[in-house]
N, C-alpha and C. Protein backbone atom coordinates (compact mmCIF):
# COMPACT_ATOMS: atom_id res chain seq x y z
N UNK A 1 8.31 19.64 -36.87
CA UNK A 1 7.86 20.09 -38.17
C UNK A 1 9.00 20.84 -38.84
N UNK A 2 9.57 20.29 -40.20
CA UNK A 2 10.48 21.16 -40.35
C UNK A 2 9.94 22.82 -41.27
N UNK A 3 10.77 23.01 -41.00
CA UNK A 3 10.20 24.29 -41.35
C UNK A 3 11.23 25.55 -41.73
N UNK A 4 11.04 27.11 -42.43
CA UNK A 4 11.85 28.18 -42.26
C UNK A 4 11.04 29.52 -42.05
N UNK A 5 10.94 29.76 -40.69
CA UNK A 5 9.91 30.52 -40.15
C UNK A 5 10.70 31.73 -39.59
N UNK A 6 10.50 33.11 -40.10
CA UNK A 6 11.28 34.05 -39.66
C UNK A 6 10.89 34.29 -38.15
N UNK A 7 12.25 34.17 -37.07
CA UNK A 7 11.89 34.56 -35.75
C UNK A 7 12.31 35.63 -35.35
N UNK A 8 11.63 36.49 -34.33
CA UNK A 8 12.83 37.79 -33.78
C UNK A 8 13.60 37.37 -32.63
N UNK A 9 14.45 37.55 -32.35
CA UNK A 9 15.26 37.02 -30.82
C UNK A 9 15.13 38.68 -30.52
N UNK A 10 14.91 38.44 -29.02
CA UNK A 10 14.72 39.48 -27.95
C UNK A 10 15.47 38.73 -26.69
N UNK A 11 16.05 39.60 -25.93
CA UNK A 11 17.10 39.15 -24.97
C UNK A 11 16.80 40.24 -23.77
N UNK A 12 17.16 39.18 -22.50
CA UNK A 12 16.81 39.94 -21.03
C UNK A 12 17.41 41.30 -21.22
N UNK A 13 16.76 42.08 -20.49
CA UNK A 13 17.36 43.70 -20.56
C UNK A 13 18.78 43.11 -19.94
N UNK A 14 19.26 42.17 -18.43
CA UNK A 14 20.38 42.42 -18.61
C UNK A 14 21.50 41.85 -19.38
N UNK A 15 21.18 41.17 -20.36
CA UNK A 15 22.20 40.70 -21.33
C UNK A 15 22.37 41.80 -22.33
N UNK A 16 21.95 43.21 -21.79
CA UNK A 16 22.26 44.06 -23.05
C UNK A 16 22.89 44.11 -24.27
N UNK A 17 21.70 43.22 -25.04
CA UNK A 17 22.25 42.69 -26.35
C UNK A 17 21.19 43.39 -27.29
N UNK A 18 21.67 43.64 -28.63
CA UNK A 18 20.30 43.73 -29.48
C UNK A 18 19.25 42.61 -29.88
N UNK A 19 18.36 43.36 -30.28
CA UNK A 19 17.24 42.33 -30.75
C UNK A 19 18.05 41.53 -32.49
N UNK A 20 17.72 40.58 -32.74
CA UNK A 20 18.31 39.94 -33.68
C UNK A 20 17.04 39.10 -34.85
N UNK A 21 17.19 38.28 -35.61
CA UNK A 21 16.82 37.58 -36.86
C UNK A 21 17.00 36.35 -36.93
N UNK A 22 16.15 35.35 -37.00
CA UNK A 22 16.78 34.15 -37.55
C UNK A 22 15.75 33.23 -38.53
N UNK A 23 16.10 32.07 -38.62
CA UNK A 23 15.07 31.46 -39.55
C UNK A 23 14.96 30.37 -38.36
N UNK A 24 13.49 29.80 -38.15
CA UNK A 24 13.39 28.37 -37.04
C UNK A 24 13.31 27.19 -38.68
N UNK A 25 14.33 26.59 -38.13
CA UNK A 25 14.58 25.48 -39.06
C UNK A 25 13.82 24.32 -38.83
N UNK A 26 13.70 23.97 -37.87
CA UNK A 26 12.79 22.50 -36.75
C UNK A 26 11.60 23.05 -35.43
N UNK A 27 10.48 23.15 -35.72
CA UNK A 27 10.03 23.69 -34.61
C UNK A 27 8.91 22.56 -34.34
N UNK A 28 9.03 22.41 -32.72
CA UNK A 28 8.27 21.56 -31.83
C UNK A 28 7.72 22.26 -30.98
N UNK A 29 6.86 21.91 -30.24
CA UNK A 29 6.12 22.41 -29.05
C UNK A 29 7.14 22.66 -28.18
N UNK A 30 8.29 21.68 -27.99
CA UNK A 30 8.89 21.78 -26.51
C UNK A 30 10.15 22.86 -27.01
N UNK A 31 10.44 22.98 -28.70
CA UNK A 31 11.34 23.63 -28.72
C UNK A 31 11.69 23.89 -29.96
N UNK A 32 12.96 24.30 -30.64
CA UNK A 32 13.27 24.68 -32.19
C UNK A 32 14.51 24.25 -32.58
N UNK A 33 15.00 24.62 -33.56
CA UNK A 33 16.35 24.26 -34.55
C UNK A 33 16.49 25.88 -34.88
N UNK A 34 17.25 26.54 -34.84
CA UNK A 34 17.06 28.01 -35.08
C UNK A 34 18.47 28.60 -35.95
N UNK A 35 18.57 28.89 -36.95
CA UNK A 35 19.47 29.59 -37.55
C UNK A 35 20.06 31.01 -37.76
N UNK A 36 20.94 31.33 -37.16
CA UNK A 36 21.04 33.31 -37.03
C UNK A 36 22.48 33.34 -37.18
N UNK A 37 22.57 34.52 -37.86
CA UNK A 37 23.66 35.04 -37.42
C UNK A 37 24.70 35.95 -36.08
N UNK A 38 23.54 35.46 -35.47
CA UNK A 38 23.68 35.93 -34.08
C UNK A 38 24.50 34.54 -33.19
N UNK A 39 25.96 35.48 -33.12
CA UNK A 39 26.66 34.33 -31.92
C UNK A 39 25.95 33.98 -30.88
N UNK A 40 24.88 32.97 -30.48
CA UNK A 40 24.60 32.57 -29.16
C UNK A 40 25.11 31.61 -28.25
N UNK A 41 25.12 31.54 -27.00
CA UNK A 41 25.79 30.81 -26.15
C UNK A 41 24.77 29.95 -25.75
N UNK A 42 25.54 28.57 -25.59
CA UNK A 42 24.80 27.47 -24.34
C UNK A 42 24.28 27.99 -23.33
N UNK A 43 22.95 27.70 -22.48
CA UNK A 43 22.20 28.48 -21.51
C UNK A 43 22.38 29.47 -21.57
N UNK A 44 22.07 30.44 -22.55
CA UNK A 44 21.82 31.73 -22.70
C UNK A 44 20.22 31.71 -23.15
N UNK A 45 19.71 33.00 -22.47
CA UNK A 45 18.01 32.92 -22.13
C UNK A 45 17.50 34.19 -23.26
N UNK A 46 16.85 33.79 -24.04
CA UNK A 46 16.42 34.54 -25.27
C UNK A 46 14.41 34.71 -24.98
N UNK A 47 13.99 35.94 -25.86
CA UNK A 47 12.78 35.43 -26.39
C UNK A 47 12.23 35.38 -27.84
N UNK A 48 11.74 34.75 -28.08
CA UNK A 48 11.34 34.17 -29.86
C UNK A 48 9.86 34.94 -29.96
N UNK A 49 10.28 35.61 -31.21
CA UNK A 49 8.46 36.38 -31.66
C UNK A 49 8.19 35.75 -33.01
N UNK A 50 7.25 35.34 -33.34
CA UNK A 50 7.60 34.27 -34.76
C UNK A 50 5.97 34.21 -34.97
N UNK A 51 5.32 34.30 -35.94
CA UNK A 51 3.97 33.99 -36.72
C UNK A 51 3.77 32.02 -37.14
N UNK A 52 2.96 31.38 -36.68
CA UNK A 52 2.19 30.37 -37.35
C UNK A 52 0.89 29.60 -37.18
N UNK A 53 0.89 29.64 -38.74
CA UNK A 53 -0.30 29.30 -38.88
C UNK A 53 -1.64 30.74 -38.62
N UNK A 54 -0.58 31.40 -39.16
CA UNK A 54 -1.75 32.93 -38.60
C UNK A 54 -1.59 33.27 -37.45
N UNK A 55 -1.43 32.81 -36.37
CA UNK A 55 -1.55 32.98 -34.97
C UNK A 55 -0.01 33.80 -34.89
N UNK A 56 -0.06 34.42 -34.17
CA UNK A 56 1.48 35.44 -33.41
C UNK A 56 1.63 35.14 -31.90
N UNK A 57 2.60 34.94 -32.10
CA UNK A 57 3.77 34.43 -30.87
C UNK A 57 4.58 35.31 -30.23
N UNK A 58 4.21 35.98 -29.32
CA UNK A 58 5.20 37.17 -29.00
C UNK A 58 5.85 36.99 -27.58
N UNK A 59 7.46 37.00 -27.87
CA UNK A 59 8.49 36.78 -26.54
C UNK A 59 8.10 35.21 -25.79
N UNK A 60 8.47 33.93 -26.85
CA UNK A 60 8.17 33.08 -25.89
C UNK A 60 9.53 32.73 -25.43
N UNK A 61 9.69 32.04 -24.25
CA UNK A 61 10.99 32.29 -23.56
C UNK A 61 11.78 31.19 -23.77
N UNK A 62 12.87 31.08 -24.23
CA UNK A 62 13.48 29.82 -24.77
C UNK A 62 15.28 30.11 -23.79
N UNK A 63 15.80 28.73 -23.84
CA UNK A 63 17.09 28.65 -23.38
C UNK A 63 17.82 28.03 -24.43
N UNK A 64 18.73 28.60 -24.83
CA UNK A 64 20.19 27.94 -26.18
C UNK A 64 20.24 26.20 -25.10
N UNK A 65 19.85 25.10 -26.07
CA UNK A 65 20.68 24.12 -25.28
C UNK A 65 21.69 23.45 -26.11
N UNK A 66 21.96 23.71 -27.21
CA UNK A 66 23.37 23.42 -28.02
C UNK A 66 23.57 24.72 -29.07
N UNK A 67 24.69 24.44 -29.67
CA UNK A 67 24.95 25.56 -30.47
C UNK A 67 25.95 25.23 -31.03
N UNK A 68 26.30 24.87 -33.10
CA UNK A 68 27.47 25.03 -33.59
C UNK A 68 27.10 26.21 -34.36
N UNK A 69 28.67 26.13 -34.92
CA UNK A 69 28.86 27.29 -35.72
C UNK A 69 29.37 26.72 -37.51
N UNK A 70 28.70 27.21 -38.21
CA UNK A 70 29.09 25.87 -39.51
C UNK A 70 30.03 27.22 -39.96
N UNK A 71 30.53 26.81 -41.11
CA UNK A 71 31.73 27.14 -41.79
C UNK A 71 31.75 28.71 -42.28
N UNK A 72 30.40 29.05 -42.75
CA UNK A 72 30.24 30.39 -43.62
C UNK A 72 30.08 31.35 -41.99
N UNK A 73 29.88 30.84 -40.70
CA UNK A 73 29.64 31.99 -39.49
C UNK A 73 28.87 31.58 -38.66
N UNK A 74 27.37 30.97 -39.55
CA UNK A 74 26.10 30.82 -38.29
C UNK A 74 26.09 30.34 -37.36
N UNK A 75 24.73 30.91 -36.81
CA UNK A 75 25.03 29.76 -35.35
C UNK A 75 23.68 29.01 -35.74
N UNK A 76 24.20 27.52 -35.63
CA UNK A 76 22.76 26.81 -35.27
C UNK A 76 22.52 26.63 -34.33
N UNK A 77 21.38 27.13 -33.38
CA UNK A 77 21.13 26.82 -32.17
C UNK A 77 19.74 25.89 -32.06
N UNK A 78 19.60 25.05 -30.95
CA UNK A 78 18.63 24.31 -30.65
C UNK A 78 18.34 25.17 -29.46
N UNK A 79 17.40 25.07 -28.99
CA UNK A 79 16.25 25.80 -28.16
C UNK A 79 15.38 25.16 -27.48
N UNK A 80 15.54 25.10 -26.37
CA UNK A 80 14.03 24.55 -25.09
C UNK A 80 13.33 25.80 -24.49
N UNK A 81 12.03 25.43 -25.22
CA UNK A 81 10.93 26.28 -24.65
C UNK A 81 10.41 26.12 -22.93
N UNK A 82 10.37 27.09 -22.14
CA UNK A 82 10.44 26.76 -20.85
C UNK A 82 8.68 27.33 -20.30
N UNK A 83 8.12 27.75 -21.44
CA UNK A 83 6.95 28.11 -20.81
C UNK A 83 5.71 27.10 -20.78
N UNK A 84 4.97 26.63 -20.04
CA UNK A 84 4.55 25.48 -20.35
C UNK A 84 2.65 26.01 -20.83
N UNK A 85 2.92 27.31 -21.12
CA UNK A 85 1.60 28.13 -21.45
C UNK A 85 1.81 28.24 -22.99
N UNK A 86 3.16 28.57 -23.73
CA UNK A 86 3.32 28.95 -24.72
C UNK A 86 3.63 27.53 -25.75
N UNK A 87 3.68 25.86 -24.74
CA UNK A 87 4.03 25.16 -25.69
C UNK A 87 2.68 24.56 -26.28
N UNK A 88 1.95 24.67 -25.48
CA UNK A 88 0.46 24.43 -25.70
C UNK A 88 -0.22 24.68 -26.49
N UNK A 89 0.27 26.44 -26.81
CA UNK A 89 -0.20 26.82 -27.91
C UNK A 89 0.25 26.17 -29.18
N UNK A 90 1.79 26.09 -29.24
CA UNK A 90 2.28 26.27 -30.50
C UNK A 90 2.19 24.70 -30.61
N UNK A 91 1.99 23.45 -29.32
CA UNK A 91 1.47 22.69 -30.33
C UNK A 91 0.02 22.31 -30.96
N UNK A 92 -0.84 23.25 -30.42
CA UNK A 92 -2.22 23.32 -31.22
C UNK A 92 -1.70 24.01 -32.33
N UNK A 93 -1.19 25.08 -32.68
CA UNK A 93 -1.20 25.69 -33.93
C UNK A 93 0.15 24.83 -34.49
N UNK A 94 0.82 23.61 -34.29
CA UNK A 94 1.73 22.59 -35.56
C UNK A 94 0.36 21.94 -35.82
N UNK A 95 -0.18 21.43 -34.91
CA UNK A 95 -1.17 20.22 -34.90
C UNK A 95 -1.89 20.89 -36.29
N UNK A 96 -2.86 21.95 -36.63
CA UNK A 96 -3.47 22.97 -37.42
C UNK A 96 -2.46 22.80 -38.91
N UNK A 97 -1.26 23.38 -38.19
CA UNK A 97 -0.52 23.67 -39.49
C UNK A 97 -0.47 22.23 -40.65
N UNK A 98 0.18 21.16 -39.69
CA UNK A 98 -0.27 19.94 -39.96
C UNK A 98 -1.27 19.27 -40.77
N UNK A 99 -2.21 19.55 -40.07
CA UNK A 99 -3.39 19.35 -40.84
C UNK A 99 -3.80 19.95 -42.20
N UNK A 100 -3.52 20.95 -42.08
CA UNK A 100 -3.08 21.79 -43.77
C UNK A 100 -2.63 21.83 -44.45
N UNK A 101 -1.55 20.97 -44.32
CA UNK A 101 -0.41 20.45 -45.11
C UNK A 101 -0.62 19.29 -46.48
């Protein structure tokens, strides 16, 4: 579903990183298209807090599985969702969103 859905990135305590911002550009059940200004790395382990369809999403656990960097800084990262509790949800609530569309 494409989409521009404000997400929070939250990161393992030991990657002592800050919490960060992005927009989900492409979001699927199994995973996202994610835009930030936050440098992220390939297999680097994040969590996504993001609202849809009304419903709230808090810390679902995602892994960077590509990542460029376009011209003005960003990073586009793609994202695999690894929880198989949290994809369930979010694809009942595209399925919803979908339907509303």
């Amino acid at each position: 579903m494409p989409a521009s859905i404000p997400a929070l990135l939250s990161f393992p305590s030991e990657a002592a990183r800050q919490d960060a911002w992005g927009r989900l550009i492409n979001l699927w059940s199994s995973g996202a298209k994610l835009l930030t200004q936050t440098r992220l790395s390939r297999g680097e382990k994040l969590f996504l807090s993001l609202e849809l369809g009304g419903e709230r999403f808090e810390s679902v656990p995602g892994t960077v599985s590509a990542v460029e960097i376009d011209a003005d800084g960003y990073c586009l990262a793609e994202l695999a969702f690894s929880d198989a509790l949290a994809r369930g949800r979010l694809a009942k609530a595209l399925i919803g969103a979908l339907a509303r569309s």
